[in-house]
N, C-alpha and C. Protein backbone atom coordinates (compact mmCIF):
# COMPACT_ATOMS: atom_id res chain seq x y z
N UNK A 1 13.52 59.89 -23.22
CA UNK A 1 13.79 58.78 -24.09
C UNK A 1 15.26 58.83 -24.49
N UNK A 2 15.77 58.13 -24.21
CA UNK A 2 17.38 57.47 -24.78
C UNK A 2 17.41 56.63 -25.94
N UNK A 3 18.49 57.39 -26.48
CA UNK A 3 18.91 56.91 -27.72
C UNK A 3 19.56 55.47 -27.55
N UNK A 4 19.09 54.19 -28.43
CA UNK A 4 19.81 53.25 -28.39
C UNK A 4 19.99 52.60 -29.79
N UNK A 5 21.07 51.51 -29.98
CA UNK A 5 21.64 51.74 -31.36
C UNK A 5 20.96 50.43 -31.78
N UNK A 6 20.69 49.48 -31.12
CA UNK A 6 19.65 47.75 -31.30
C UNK A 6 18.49 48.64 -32.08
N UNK A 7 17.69 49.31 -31.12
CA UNK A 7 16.22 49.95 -31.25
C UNK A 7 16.50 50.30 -32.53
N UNK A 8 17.26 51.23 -33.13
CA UNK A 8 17.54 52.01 -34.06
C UNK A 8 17.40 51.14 -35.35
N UNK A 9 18.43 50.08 -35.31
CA UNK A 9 18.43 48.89 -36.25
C UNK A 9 17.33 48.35 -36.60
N UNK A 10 16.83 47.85 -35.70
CA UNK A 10 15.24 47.13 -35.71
C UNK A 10 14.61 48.25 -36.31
N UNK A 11 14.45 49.66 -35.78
CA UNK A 11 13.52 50.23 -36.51
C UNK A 11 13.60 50.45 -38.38
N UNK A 12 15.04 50.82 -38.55
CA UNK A 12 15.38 50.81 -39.68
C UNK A 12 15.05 49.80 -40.54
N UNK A 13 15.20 48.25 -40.22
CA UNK A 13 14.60 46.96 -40.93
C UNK A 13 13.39 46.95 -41.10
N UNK A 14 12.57 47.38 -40.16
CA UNK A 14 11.02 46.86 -40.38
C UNK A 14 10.73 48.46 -41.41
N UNK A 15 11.53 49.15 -41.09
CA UNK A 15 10.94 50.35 -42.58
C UNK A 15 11.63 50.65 -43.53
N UNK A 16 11.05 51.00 -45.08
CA UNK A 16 11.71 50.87 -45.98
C UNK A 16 12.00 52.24 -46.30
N UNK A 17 11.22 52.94 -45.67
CA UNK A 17 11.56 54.63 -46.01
C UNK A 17 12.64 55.16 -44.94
N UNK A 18 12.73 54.48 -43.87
CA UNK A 18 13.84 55.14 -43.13
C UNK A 18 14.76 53.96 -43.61
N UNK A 19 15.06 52.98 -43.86
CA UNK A 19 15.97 52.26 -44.38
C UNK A 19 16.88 53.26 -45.97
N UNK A 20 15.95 53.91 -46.51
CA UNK A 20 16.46 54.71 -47.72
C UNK A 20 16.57 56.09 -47.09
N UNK A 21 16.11 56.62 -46.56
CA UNK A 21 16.99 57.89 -45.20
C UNK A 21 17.91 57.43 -44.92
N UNK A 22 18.35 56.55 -44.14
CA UNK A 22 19.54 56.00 -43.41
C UNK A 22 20.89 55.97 -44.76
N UNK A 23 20.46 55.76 -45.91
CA UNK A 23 21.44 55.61 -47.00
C UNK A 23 21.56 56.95 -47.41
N UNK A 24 20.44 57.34 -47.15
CA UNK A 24 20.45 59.04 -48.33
C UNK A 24 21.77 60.20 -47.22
N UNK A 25 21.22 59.73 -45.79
CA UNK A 25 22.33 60.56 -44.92
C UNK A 25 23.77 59.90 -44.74
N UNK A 26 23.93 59.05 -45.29
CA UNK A 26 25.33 58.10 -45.36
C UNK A 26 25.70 58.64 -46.33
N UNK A 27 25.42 58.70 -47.88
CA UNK A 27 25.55 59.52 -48.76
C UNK A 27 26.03 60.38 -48.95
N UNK A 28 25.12 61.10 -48.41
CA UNK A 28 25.37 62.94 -48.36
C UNK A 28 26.29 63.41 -47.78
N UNK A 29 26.47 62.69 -46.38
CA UNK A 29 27.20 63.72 -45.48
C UNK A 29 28.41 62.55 -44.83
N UNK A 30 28.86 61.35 -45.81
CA UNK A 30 29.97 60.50 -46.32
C UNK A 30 29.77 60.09 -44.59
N UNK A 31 29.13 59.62 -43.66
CA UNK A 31 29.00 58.93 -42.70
C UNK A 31 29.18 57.87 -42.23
N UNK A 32 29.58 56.99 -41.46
CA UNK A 32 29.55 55.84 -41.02
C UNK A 32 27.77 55.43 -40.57
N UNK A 33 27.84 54.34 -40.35
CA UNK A 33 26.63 54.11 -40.26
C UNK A 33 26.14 54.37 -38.84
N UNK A 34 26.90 54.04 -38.20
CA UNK A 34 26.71 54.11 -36.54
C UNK A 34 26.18 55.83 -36.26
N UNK A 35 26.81 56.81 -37.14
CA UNK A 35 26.77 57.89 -36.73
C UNK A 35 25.14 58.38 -37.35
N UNK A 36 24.99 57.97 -38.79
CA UNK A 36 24.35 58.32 -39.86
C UNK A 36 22.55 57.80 -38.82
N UNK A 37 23.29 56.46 -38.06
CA UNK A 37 21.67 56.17 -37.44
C UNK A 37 21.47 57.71 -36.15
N UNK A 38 22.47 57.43 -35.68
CA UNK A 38 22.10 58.82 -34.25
C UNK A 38 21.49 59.83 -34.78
N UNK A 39 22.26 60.38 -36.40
CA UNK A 39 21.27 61.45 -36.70
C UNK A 39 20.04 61.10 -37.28
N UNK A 40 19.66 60.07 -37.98
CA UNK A 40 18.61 60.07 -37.84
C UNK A 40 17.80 59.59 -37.07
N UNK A 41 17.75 59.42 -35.78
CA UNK A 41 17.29 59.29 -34.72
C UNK A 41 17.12 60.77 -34.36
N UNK A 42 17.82 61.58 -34.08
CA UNK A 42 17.49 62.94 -33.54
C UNK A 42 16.56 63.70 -34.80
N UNK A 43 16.25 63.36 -35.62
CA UNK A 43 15.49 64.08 -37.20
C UNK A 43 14.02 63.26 -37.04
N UNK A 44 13.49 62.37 -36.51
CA UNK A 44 12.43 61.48 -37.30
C UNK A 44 12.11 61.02 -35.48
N UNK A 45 12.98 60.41 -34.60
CA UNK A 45 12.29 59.96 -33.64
C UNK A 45 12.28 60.76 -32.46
N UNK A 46 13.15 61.28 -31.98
CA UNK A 46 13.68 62.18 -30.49
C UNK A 46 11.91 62.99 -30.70
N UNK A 47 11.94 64.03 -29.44
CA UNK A 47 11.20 64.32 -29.72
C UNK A 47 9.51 64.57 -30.22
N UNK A 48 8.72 64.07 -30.37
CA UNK A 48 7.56 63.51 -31.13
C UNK A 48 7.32 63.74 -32.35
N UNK A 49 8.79 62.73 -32.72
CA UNK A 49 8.97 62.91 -34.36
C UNK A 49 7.77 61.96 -35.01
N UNK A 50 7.93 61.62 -36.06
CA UNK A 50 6.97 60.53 -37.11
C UNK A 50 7.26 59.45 -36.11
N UNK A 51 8.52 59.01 -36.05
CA UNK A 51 8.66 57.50 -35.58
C UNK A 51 8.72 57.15 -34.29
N UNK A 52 8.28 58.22 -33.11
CA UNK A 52 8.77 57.67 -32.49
C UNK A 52 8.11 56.85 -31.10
N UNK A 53 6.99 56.53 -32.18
CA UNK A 53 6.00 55.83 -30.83
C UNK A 53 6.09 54.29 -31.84
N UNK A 54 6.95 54.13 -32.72
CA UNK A 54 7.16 52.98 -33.29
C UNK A 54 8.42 52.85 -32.20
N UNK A 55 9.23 53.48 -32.44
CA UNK A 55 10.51 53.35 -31.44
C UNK A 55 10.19 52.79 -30.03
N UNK A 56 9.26 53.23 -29.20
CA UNK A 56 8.68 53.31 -27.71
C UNK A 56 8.36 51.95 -27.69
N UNK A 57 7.99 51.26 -29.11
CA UNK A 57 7.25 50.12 -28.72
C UNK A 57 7.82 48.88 -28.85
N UNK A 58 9.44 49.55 -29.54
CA UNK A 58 10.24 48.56 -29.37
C UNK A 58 10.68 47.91 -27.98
């Protein structure tokens, strides 16, 4: 599975808890957003994270 940055977006909109992840790691670790989504993409979806058969079905 490849990381893509559309998928990422979309996933972030339709959820409100990774929508407030996505801010909490912008935050913390003073990120751009572009970057702040990749990591959380590698934390929550890569892998057979929580999200990532929401991701697949994008």
């Amino acid at each position: 599975m490849q990381y893509s940055q559309p998928k990422m977006l979309q996933l972030v909109k339709h959820s409100a808890e990774l929508n407030r992840q996505l801010k909490t790691i912008m935050k913390e670790h003073e990120l751009e957003k572009s970057f702040a989504l990749k990591a959380l993409y590698h934390s929550v979806v890569k892998d057979g994270g929580k999200y990532q058969r929401d991701y697949q079905e994008l």
